[in-house]
Protein backbone atom coordinates (compact mmCIF):
# COMPACT_ATOMS: atom_id res chain seq x y z
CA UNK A 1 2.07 -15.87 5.19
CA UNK A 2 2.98 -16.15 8.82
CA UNK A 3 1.24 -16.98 11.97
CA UNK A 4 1.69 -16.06 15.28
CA UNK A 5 2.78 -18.84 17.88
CA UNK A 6 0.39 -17.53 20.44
CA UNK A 7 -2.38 -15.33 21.39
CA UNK A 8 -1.61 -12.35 18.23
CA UNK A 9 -0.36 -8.78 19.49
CA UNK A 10 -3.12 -6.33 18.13
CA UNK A 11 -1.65 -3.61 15.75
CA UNK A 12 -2.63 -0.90 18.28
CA UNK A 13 -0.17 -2.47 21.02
CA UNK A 14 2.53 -3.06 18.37
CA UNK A 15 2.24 0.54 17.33
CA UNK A 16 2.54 1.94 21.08
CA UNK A 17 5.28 -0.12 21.77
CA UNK A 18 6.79 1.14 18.69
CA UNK A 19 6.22 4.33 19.84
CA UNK A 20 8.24 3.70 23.20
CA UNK A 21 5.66 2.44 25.31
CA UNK A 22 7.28 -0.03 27.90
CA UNK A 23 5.83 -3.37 27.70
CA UNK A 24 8.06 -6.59 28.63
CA UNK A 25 5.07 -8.83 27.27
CA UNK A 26 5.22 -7.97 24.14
CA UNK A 27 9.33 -7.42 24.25
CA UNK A 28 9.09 -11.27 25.54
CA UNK A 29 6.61 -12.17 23.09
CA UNK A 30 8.19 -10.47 20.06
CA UNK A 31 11.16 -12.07 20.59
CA UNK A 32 10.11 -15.72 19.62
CA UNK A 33 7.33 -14.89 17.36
CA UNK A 34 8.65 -14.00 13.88
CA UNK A 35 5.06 -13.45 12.97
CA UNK A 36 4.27 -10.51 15.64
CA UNK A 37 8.10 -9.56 15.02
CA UNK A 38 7.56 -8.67 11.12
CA UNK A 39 4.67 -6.47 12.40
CA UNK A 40 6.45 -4.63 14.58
CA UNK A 41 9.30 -4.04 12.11
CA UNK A 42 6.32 -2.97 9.69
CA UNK A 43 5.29 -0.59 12.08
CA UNK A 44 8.94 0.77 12.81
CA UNK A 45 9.17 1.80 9.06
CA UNK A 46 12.01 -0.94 8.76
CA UNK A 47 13.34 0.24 5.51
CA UNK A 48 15.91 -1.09 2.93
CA UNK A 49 17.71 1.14 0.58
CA UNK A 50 16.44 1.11 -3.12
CA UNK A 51 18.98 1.42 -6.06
CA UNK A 52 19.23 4.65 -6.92
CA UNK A 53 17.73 4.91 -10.64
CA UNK A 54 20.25 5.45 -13.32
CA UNK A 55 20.11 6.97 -16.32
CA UNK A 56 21.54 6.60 -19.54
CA UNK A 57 22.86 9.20 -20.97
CA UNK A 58 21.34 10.66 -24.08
CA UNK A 59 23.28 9.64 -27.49
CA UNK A 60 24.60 12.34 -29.86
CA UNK A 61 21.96 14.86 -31.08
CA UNK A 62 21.54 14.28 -35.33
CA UNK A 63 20.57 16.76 -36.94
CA UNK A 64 18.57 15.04 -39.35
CA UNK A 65 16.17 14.40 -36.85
CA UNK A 66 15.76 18.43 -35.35
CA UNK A 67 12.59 18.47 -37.75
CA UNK A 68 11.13 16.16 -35.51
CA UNK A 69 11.73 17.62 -32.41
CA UNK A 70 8.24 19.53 -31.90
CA UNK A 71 6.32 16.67 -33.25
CA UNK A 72 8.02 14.39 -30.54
CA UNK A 73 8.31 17.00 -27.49
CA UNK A 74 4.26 17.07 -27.98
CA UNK A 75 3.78 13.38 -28.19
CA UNK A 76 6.25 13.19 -25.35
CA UNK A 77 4.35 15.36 -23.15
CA UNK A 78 1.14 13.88 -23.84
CA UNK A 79 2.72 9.90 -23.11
CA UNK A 80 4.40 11.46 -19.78
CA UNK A 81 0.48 12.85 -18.92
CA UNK A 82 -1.09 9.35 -19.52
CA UNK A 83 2.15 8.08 -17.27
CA UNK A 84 1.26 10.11 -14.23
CA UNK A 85 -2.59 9.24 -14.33
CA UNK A 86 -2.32 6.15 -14.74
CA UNK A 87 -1.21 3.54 -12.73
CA UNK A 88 0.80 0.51 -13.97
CA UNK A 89 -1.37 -2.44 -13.19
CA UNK A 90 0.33 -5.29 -11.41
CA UNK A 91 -0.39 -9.03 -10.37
CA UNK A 92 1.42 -9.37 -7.14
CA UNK A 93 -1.09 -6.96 -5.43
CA UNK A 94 1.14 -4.27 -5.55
CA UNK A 95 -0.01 -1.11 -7.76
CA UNK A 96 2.84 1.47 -8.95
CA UNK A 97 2.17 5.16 -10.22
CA UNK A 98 4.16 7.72 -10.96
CA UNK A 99 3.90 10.59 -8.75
CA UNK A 100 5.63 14.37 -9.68
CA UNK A 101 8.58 15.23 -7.40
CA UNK A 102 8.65 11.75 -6.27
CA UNK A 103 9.23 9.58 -9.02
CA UNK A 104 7.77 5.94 -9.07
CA UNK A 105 5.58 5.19 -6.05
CA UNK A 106 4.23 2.04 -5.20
CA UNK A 107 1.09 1.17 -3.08
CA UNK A 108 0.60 -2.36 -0.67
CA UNK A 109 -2.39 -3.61 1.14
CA UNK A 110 -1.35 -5.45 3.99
CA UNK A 111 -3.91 -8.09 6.09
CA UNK A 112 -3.99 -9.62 9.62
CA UNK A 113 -6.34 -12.09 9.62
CA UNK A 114 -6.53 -14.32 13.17
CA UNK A 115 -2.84 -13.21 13.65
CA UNK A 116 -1.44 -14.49 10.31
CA UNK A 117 -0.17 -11.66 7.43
CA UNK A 118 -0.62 -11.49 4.12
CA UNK A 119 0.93 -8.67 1.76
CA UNK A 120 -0.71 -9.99 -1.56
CA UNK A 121 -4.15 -10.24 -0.18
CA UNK A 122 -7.20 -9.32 -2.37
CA UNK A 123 -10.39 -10.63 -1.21
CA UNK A 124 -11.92 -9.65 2.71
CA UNK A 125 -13.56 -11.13 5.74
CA UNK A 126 -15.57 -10.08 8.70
CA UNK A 127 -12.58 -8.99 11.31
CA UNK A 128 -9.78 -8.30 8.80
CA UNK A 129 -7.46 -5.51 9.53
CA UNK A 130 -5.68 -3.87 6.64
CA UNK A 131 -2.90 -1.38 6.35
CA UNK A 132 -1.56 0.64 3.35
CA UNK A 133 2.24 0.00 2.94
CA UNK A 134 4.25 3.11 0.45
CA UNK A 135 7.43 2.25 -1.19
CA UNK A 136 9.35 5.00 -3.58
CA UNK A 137 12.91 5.89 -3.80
CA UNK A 138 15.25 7.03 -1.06
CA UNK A 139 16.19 10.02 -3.22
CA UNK A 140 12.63 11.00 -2.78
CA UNK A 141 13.05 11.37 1.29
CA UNK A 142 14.00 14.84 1.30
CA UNK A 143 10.40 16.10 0.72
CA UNK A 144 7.88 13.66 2.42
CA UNK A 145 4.64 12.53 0.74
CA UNK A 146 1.29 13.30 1.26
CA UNK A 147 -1.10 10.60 1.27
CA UNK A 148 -4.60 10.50 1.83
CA UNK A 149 -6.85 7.00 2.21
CA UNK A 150 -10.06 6.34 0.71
CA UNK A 151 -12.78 3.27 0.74
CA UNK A 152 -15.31 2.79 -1.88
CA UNK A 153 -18.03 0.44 -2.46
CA UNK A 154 -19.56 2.02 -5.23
CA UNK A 155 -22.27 3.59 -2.86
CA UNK A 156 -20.39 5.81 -0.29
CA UNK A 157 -16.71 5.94 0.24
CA UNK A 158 -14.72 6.23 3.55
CA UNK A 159 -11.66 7.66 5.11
CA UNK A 160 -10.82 5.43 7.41
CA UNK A 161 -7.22 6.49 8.24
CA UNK A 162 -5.72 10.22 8.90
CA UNK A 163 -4.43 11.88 6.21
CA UNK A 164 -0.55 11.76 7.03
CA UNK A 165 3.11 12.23 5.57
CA UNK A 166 5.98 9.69 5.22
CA UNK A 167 9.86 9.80 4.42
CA UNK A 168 10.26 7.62 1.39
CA UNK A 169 11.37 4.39 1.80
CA UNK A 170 10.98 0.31 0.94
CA UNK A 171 7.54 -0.78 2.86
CA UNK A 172 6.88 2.43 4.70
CA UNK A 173 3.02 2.00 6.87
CA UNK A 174 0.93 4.88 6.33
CA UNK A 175 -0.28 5.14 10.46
CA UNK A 176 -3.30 3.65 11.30
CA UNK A 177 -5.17 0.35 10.32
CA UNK A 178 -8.90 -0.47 9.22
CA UNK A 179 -11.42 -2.84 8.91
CA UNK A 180 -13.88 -3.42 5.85
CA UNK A 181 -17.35 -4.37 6.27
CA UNK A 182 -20.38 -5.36 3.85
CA UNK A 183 -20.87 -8.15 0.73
CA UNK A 184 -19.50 -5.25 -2.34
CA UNK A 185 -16.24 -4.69 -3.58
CA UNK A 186 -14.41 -2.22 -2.05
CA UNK A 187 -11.64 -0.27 -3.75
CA UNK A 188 -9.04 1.30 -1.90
CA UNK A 189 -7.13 4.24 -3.21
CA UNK A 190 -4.68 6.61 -2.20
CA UNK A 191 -4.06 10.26 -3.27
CA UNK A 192 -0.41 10.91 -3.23
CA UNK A 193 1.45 14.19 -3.26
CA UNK A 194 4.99 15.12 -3.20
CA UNK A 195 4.02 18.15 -1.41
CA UNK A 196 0.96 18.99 0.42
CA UNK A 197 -0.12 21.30 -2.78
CA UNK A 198 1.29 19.78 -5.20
CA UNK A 199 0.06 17.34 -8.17
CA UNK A 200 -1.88 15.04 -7.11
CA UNK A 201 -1.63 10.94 -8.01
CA UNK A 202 -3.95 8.08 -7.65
CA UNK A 203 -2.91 4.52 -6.71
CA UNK A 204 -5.79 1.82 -5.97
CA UNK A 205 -6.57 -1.65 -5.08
CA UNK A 206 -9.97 -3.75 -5.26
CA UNK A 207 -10.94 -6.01 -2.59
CA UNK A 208 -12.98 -8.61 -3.17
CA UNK A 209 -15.85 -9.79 -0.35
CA UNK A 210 -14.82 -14.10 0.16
CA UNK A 211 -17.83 -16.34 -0.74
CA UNK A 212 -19.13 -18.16 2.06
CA UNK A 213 -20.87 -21.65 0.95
CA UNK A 214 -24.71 -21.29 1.39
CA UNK A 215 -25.83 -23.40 4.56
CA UNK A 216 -27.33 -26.53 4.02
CA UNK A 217 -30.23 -27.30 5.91
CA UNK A 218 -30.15 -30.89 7.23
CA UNK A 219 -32.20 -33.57 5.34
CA UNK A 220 -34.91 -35.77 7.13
CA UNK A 221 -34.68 -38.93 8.27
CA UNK A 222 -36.70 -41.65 6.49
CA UNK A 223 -39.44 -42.75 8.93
């Protein structure tokens, strides 16, 4: 977690400046806050080259085993199904699912709270700002993803942010940032393509409201 050394650069200004907008405050102020400067090279789509994924070639073929090969093709099918649909959980608040054309994707919330970030957030508060950060291999870049944002509390759900498309990359940010409000649990998922029509995958997180200490109403003095 970071925090900014002075009055924190709202996302909005970060992301026009990103954009090209000329502003020597925040070029001053970037400059000697690391915080505010990690945003902005959030914003930028700062990326760092993944390994590619190698792998192993497949021993010799027995043919003992070419009875089997129906039987397993089947099983392998219906593993490689379960794969896609479901996500592999995580405890570093990063969620990972495996997304066709694209390989292994990877989905981070991202909070600014009072001008301090946190990646491996889970729990909300009134004026929190949250992005959606999208890592997946470099190989992937030549056909950008699709992703699409939802909110749900378990009564209505939300869209808070455009859907949009992004190169692959190491901690790409979808555009946009939002804000949750309320006392529920919100869960926040996003539908990602490797195409705009193509198969769809779901990656989510749960946020969790903070509990606020009932106020305590003061005792009275002994007369």
């Amino acid at each position: 977690m970071m925090a900014c050394i002075g009055e924190p650069i709202s996302w909005l200004r970060l992301e026009r400046f990103a954009l090209g907008a000329a502003d020597p405050a925040i070029a001053s102020h970037v400059a000697a806050c690391p915080a505010c400067r990690h945003c902005l090279d959030q914003i930028r789509g700062d990326t760092v080259a993944l390994p590619p994924l190698v792998v192993a070639s497949p021993p010799p073929r027995r043919t003992w085993l070419r009875w089997l090969v129906p039987a397993l093709a089947a099983a392998a099918a219906a593993a490689a199904l379960i794969a896609v649909l479901r996500p592999r959980p995580s405890s570093d608040g990063v969620v990972r699912v495996a997304v066709k054309g694209a390989g292994e994707v990877s989905l981070e919330l991202v909070r600014e709270r009072a001008g301090a970030i946190r990646f491996d957030a889970t729990s909300y508060a009134p004026g929190d700002r949250w992005k959606v950060m999208v890592s997946c291999p470099p190989s992937a870049s030549g056909a950008p993803l699709s992703i699409a944002v939802s909110v749900d509390d378990g009564i209505s759900v939300d869209h808070p942010l455009a859907a949009a498309r992004i190169a692959c990359g190491n901690r790409v940010v979808v555009p946009g940032a939002f804000t949750i409000t309320g006392s529920r649990a919100n869960r926040v998922c996003a539908r990602i393509a490797a195409a705009p029509d193509g198969d769809l995958a779901t990656a989510c997180l749960t946020l969790a409201p903070e509990a606020h200490e009932p106020r305590r109403e003061p005792r009275p003095e002994p007369r």
